[in-house]
Protein backbone atom coordinates (compact mmCIF):
# COMPACT_ATOMS: atom_id res chain seq x y z
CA UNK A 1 -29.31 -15.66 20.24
CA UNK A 2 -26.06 -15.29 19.23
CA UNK A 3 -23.11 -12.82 20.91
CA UNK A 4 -23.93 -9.78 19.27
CA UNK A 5 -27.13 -9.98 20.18
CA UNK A 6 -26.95 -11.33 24.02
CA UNK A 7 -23.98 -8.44 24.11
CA UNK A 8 -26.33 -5.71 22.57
CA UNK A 9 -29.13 -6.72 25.28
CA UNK A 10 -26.52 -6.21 28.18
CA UNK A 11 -26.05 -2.60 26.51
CA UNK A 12 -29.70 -1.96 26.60
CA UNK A 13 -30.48 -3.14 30.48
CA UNK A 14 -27.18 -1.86 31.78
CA UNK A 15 -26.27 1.37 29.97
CA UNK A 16 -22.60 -0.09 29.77
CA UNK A 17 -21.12 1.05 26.23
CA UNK A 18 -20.73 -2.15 23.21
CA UNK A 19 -16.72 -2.47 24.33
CA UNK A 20 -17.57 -2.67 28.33
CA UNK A 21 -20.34 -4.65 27.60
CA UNK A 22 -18.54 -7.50 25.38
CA UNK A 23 -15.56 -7.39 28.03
CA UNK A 24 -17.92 -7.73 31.07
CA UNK A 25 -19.73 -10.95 29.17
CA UNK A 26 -16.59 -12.61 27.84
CA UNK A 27 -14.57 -12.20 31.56
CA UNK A 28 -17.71 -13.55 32.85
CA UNK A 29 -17.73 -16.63 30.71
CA UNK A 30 -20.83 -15.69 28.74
CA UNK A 31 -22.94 -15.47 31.91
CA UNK A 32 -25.60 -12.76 31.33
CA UNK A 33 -26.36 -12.62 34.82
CA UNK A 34 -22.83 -11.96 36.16
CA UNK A 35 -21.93 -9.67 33.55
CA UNK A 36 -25.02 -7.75 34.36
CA UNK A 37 -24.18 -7.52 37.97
CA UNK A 38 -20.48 -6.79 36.92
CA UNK A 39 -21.56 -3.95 34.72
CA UNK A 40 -23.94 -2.48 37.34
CA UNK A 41 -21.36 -2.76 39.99
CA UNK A 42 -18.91 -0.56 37.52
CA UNK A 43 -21.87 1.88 37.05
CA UNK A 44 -22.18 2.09 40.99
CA UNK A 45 -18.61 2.11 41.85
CA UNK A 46 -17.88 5.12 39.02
CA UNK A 47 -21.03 7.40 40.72
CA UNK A 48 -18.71 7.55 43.75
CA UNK A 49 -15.92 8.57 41.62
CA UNK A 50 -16.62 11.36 39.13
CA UNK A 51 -13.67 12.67 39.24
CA UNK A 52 -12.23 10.87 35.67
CA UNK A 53 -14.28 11.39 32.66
CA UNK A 54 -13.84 7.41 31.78
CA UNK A 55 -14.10 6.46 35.77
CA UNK A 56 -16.91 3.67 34.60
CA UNK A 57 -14.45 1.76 32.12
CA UNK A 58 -11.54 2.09 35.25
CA UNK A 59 -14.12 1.21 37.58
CA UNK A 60 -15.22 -2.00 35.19
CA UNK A 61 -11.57 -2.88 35.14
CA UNK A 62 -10.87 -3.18 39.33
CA UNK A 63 -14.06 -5.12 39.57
CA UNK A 64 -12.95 -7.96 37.01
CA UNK A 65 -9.85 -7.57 38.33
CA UNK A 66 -11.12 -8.47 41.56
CA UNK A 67 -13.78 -10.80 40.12
C-alpha cells in the first residue's frame, strides 16, 4: 500500500478528515497504529470541547504537540 492509500484507511477507521489524517501519520512516522490512537485521542479530547467549530483539528494539534 502506498501513502494515499494507508492515509485514506486512517480516514475510514478514524473519521479524522484527509489533512488531519496525513498530519497525524507523517508526525507519527508512518505508524498506523499511533496515528490511529493520535487521531482518536483528538476525536476524544474535541467531545469535551465543543465550544470551537474546528476544536478536533486544535485538539489534533496539542496532542502532537505533546506527543
Amino acid at each position: 500500500m502506498n501513502d494515499y492509500e494507508l492515509v485514506s484507511e486512517l480516514v475510514s477507521k478514524t473519521g479524522a478528515t484527509f489533512e488531519e489524517a496525513r498530519y497525524a501519520y507523517e508526525s507519527c512516522g508512518k505508524d498506523m497504529l499511533a496515528a490511529a490512537i493520535m487521531l482518536e485521542k483528538a476525536k476524544s479530547a474535541s467531545k469535551n470541547n465543543k465550544s470551537t467549530p474546528n476544536s478536533a483539528s486544535a485538539a489534533l494539534y496539542q496532542i502532537i504537540v505533546c506527543f
